[in-house]
Protein backbone atom coordinates (compact mmCIF):
# COMPACT_ATOMS: atom_id res chain seq x y z
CA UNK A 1 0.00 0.00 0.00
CA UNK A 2 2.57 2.53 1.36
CA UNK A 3 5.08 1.89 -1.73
CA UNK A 4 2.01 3.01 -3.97
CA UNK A 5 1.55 6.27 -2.71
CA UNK A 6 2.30 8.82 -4.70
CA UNK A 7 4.17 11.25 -2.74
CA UNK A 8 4.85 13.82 -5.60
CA UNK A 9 0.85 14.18 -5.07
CA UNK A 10 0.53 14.62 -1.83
CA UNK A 11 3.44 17.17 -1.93
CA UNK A 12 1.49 19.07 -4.78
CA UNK A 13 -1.73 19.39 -2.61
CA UNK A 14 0.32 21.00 -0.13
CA UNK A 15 2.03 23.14 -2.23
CA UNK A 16 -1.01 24.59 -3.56
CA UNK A 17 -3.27 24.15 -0.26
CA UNK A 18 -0.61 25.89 1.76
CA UNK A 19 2.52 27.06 0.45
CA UNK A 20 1.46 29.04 -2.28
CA UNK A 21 -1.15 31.43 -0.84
CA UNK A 22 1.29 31.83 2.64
CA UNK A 23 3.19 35.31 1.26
CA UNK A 24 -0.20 36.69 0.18
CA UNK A 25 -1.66 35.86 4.24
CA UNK A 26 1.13 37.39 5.28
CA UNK A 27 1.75 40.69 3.41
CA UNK A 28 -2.23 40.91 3.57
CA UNK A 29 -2.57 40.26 7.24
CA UNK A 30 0.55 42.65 8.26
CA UNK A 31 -0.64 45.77 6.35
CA UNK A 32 -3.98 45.36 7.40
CA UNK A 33 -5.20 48.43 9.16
CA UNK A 34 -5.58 47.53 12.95
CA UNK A 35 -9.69 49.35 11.95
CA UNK A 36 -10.38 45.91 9.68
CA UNK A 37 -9.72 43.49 12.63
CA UNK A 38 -13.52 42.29 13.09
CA UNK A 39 -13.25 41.21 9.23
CA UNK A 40 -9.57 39.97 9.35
CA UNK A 41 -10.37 36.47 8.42
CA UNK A 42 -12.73 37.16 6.33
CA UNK A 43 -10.31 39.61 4.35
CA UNK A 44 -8.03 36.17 4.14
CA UNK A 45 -10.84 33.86 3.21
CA UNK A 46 -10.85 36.45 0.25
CA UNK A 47 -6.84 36.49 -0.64
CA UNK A 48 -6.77 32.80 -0.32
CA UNK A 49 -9.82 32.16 -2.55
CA UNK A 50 -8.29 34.55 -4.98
CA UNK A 51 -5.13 32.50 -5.05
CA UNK A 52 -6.77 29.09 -5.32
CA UNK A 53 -8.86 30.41 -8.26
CA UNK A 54 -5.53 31.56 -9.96
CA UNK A 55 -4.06 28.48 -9.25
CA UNK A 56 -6.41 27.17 -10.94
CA UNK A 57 -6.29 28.69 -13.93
CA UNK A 58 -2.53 28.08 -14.38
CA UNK A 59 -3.51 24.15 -13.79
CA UNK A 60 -6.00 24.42 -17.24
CA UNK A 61 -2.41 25.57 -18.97
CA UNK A 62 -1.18 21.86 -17.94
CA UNK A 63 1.99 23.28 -17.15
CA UNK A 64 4.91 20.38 -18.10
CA UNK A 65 6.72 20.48 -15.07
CA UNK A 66 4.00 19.59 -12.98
CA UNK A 67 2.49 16.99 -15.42
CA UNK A 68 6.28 15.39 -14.90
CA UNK A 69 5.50 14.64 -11.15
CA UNK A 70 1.57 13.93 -11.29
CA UNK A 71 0.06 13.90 -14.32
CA UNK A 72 -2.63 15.23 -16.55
CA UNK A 73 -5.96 13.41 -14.48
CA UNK A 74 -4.20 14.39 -10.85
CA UNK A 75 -4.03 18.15 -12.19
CA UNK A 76 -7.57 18.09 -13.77
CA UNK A 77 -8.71 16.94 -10.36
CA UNK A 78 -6.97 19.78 -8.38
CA UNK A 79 -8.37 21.77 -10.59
CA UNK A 80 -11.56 21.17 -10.03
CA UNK A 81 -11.60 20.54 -6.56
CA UNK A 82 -9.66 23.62 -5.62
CA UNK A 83 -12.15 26.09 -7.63
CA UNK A 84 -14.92 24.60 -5.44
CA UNK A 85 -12.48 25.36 -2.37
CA UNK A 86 -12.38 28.74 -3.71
CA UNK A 87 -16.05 29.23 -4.02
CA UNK A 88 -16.16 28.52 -0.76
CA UNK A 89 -13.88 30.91 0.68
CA UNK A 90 -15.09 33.36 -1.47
CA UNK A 91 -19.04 32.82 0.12
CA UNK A 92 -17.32 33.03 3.15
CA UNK A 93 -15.69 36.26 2.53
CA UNK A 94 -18.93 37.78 1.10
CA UNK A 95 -21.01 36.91 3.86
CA UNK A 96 -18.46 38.22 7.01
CA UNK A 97 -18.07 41.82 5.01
CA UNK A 98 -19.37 45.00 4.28
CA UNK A 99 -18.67 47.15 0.88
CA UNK A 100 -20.17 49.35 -1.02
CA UNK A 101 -20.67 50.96 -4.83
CA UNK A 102 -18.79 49.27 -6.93
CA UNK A 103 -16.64 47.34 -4.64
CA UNK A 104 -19.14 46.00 -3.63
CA UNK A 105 -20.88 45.02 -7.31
CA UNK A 106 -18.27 43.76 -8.98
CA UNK A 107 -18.03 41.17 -5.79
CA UNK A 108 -21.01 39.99 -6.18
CA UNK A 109 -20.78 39.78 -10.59
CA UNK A 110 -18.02 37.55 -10.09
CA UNK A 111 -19.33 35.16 -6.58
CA UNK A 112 -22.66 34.65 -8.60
CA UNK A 113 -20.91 33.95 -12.40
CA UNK A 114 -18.60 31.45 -10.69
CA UNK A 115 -21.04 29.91 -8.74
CA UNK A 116 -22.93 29.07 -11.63
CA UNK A 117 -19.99 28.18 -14.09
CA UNK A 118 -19.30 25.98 -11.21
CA UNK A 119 -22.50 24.35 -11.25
CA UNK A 120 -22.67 23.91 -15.27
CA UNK A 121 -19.10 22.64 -15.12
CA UNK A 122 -19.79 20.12 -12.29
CA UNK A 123 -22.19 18.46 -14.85
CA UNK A 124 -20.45 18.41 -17.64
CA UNK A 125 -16.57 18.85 -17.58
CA UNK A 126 -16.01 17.50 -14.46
CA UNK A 127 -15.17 13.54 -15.67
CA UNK A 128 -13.92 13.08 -12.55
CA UNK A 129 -16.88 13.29 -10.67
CA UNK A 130 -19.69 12.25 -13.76
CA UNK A 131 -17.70 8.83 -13.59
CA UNK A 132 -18.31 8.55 -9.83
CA UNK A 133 -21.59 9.11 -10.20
CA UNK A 134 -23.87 7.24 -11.66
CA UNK A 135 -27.08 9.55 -11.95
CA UNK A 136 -24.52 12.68 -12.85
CA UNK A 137 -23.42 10.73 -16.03
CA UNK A 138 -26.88 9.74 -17.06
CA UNK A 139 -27.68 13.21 -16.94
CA UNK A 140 -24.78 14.74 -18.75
CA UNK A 141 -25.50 12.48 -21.40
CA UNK A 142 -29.25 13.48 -21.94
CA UNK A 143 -28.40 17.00 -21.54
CA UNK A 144 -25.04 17.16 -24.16
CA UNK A 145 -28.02 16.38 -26.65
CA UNK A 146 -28.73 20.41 -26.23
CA UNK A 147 -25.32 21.82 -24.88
CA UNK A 148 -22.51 20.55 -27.00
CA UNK A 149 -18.85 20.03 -25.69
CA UNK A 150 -17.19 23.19 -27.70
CA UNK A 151 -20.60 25.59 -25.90
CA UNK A 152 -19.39 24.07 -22.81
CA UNK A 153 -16.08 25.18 -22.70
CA UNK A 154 -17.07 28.83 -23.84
CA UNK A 155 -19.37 28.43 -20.58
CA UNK A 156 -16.52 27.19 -18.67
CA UNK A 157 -14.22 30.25 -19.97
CA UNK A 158 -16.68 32.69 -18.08
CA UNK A 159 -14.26 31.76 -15.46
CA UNK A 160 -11.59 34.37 -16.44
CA UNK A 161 -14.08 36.81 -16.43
CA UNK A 162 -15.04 36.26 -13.02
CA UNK A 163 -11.46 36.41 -12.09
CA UNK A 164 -11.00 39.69 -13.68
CA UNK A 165 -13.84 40.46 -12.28
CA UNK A 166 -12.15 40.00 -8.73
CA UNK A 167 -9.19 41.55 -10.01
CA UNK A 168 -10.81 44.84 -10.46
CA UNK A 169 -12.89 44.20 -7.30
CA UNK A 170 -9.12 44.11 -5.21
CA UNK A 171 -8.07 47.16 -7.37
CA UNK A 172 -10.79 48.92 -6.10
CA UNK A 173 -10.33 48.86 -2.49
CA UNK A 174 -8.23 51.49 -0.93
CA UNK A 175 -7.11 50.18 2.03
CA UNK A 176 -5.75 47.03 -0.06
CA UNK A 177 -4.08 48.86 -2.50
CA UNK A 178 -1.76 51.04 0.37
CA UNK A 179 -0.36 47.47 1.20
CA UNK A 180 2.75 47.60 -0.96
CA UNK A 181 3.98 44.35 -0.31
CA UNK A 182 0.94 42.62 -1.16
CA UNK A 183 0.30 44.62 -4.10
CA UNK A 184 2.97 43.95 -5.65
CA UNK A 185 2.60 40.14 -5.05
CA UNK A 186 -1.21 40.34 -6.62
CA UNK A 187 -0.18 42.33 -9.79
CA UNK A 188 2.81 39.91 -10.86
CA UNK A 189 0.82 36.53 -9.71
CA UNK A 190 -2.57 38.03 -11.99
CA UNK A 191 -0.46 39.38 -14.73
CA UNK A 192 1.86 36.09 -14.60
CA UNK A 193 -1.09 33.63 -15.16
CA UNK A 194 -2.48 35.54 -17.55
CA UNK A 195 0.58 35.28 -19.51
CA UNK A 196 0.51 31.89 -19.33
CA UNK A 197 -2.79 30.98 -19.83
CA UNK A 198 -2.07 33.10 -23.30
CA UNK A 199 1.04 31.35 -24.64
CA UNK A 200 -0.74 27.50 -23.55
CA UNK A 201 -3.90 28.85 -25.80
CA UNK A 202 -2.21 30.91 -28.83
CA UNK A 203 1.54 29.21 -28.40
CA UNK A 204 3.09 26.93 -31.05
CA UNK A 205 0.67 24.12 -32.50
CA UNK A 206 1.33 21.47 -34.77
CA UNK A 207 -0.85 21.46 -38.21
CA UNK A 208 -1.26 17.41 -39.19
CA UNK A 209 -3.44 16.10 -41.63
CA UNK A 210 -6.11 12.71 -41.32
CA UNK A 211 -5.44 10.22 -43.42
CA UNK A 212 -7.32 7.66 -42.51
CA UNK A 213 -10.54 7.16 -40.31
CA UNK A 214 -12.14 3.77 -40.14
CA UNK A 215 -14.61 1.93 -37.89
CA UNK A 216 -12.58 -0.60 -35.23
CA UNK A 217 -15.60 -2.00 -33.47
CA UNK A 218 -19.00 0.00 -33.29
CA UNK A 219 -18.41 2.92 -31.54
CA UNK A 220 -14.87 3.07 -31.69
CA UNK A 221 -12.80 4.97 -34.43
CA UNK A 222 -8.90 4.55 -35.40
CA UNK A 223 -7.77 7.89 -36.73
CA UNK A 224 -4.51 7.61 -38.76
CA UNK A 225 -2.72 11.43 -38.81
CA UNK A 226 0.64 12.31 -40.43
CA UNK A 227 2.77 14.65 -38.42
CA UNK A 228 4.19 17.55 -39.79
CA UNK A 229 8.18 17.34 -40.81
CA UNK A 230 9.28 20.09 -38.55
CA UNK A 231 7.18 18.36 -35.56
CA UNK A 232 8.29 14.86 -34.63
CA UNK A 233 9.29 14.10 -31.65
CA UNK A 234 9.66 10.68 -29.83
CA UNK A 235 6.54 9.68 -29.18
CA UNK A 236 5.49 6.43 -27.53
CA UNK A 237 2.45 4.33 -27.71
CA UNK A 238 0.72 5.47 -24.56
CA UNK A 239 1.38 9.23 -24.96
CA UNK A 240 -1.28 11.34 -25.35
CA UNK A 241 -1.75 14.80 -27.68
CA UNK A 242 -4.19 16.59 -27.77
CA UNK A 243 -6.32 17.17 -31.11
CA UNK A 244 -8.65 19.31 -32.86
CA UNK A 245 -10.09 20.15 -36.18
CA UNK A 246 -10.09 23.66 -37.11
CA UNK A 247 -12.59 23.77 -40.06
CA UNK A 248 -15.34 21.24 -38.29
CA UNK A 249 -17.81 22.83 -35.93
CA UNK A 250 -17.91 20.75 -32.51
CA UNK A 251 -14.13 19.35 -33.21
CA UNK A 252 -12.16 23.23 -33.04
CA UNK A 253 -11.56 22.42 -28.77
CA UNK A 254 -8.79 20.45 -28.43
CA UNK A 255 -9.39 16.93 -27.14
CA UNK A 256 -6.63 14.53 -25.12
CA UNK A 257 -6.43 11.07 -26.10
CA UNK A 258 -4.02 8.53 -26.17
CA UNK A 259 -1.47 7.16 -29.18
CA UNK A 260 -1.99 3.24 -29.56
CA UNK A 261 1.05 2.75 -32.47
CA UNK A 262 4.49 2.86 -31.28
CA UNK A 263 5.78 6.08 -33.26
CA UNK A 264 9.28 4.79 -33.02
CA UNK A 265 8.64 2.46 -36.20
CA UNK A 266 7.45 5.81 -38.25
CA UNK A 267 7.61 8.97 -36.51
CA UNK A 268 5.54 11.07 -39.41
CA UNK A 269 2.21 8.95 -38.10
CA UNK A 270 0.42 8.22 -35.25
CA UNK A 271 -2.39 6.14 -34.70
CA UNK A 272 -5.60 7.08 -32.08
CA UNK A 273 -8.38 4.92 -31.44
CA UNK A 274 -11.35 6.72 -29.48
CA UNK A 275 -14.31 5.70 -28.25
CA UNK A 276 -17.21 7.41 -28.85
CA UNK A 277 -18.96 8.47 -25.58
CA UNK A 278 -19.31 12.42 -26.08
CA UNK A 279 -20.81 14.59 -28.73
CA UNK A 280 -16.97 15.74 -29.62
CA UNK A 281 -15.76 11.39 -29.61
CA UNK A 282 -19.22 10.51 -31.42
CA UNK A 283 -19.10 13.14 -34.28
CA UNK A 284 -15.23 11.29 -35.04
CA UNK A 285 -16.95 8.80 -37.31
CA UNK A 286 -18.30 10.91 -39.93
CA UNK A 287 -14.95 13.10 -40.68
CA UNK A 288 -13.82 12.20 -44.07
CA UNK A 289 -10.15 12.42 -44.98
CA UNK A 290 -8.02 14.00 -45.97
CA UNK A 291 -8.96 16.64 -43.13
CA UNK A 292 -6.51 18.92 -41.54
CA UNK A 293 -5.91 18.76 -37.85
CA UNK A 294 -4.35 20.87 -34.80
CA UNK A 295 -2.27 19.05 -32.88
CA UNK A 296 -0.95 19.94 -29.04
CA UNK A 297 1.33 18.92 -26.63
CA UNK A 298 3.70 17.08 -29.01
CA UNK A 299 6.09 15.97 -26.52
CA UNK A 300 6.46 12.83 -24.85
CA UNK A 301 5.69 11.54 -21.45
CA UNK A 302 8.37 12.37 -19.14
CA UNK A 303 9.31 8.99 -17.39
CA UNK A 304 7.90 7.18 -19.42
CA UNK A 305 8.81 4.02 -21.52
CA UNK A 306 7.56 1.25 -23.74
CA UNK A 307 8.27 -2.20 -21.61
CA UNK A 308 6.00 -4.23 -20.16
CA UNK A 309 5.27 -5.47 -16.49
CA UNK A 310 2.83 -7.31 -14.94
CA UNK A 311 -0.27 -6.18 -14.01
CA UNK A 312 -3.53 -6.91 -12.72
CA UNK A 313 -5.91 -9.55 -14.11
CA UNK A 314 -3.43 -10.74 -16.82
CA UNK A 315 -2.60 -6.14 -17.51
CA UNK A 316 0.06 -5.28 -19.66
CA UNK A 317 1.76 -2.33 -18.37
CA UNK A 318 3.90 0.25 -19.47
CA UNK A 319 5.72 1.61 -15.93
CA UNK A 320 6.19 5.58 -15.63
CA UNK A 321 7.64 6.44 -12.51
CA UNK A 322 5.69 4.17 -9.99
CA UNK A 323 2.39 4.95 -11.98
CA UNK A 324 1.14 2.23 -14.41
CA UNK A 325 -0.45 2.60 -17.88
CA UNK A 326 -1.76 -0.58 -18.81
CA UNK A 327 -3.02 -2.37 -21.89
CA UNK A 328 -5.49 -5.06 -19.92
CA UNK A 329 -7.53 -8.23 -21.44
CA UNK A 330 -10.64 -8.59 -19.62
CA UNK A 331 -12.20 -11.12 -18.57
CA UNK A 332 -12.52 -13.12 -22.00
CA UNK A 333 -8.78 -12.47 -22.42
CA UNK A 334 -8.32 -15.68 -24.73
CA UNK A 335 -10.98 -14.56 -26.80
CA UNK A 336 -9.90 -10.67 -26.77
CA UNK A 337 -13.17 -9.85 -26.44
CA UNK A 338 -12.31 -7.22 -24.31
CA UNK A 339 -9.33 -4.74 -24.46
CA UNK A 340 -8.74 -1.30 -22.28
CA UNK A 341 -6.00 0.84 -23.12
CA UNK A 342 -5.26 3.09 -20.59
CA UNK A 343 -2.69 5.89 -21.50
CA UNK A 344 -0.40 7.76 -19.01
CA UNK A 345 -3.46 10.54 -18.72
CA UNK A 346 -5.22 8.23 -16.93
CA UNK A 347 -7.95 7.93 -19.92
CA UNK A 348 -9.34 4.24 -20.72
CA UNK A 349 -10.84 3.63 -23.75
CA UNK A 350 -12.60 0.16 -24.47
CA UNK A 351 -11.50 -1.83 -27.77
CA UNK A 352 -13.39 -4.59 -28.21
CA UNK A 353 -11.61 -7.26 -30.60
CA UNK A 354 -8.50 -4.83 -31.58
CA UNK A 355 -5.86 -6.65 -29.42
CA UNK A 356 -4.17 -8.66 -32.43
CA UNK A 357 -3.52 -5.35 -34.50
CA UNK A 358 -2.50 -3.90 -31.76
CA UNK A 359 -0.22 -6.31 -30.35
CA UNK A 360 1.21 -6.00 -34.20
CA UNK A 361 1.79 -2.47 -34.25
CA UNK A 362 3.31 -1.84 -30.85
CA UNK A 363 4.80 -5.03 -30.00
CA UNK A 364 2.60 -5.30 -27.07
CA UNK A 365 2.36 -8.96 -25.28
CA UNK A 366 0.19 -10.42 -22.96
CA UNK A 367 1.59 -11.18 -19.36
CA UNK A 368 0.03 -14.21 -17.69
CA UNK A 369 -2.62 -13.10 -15.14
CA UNK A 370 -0.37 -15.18 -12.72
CA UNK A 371 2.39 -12.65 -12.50
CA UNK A 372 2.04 -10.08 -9.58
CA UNK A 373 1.50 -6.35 -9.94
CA UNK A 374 3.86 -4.26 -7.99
């Protein structure tokens, strides 16, 4: 148990919990006029929200370093559990104060559009929580009949204007602003996420083109795509991009999913087979090539490496860094009726009856069910 812990994630959620919002307590909470003291915490509650929110937003950038010691589904989780942190300390802050004017609107703009971003987000971009729950899912599929996945992330940018929102809201406030310290620390962590949040939306992409789409199993597409010449790094089966097409409406937000070819043999293609659960997955089967594509985060998976261990049930696994991406037979494994590929994102797809290409095209091999799983 204790050799599967993953330290690197504990150490994150302190980071973030803790460490990060500690110099904006204490600049706050040493300039604060000795008049404020009845709504000293509450002031905090406020900072503290304010830094979990940006937080936050720097985790949607998927920053590289921090996807080296957790990965992509650990950050997508912090994410979303530390905006509804923030939303918390922010209702606590709005209750235990008094403002007025504009101060006091602007507050209130941004604590009632994040509270229902929130909301609309909890239904349907939170995976993490839909997939825990069974009547959450059911919903979120009935309801992506109306609100498709590219309206949903519009929604879910309302976010930044929230937090802009708050930004102005802090600005505004003159007893903040004399706290020079603090200041100074708010206007290079807003202005610093900002930039960031820029470069991961509008920074280099990779322009690839489909050449091939075709039905695997109903329900599940393989998508051939050639790289572009300038673009090809060492890629691994198991690392994940992220894709998009630019001239299809529903398919211009980029998507993550996981490469099931080993690259190695011919870096100018890569090979994705996706399931079709969502509007943005389901719509894959009707794109006709040629088609051109956007491709991100062309890089591969720090850590990580194409061998095999044992795993669970009879798993294949690929080992990166004490984590374990695994190619697993279910339970007809001598029949390969079953197959789940799960990629270093944490992602599983289902492939019903695709083991023996695959097993072709990466070199994958079945480890008896026998063997432990460390």
């Amino acid at each position: 148990m204790f050799k599967r812990h993953n330290y690197a994630l504990g150490l994150a959620w302190l980071g973030i919990l803790f460490l990060v919002p500690l110099p904006f307590v204490q600049t706050v909470d040493a300039g604060l006029p000795a008049i404020y003291n009845d709504e000293r915490q509450a002031v905090l509650f406020g900072v503290i929200a304010y830094v979990w929110m940006l937080t936050a937003i720097y985790l949607s950038t998927r920053p590289r370093w921090l996807d080296r010691l957790i990965g992509l589904p650990e950050m997508y989780l912090i994410h979303g559990l530390l905006s509804i942190a923030a939303l918390g300390l922010a209702y606590l802050h709005k209750t235990s104060t008094q403002s007025q004017g504009w101060i006091e609107r602007t507050g209130d703009w941004a604590f009632n559009l994040f509270l229902a971003v929130m909301l609309y987000s909890l239904i349907f971009l939170a995976g993490w929580l839909t997939s825990r729950v069974p009547p959450l899912a059911q919903l979120k599929t009935w309801l992506e009949k109306i609100f498709k996945h590219e309206f949903n992330v519009w929604v879910h940018r309302l976010n930044l204007v929230a937090t802009l929102l708050i930004f102005i809201h802090v600005l505004l406030i003159p007893y903040i602003r004399a706290i020079t310290p603090f200041l100074a620390l708010f206007l290079a962590a807003s202005l610093g996420v900002a930039a960031s949040y820029a470069w991961a939306k509008l920074g280099p992409r990779a322009a690839g083109r489909l050449l091939a789409n075709r039905p695997l199993t109903p329900g599940v597409q393989e998508l051939t795509i050639r790289l572009p010449r300038t673009q090809q790094p060492a890629l691994h089966a198991g690392d994940f991009i992220f894709l998009s097409f630019p001239t299809l409406p529903g398919l211009r937000e980029p998507h993550p999913f996981s490469i099931v070819n080993d690259p190695a043999n011919d870096r100018t293609v890569i090979r994705l087979a996706i399931r079709g659960d969502g509007d943005f997955t389901r719509q894959l089967a009707s794109v006709a090539p040629p088609q051109p594509v956007v491709l991100q985060g062309l890089r591969p998976v720090p850590g990580f490496s194409p061998r095999t261990a044992a795993g669970p049930r009879g798993h294949d696994c690929w080992r990166d860094r004490g984590r374990a991406a695994s190619v697993g037979h279910g339970r007809a494994a001598a029949a390969a009726d079953d197959f789940l590929l799960f990629g270093p994102n944490g992602s599983g797809t289902a492939l019903p009856g695709v083991i023996p290409g695959l097993a072709k095209t990466t070199g994958i091999h079945r480890v008896p069910a026998s063997r432990s799983f460390l």
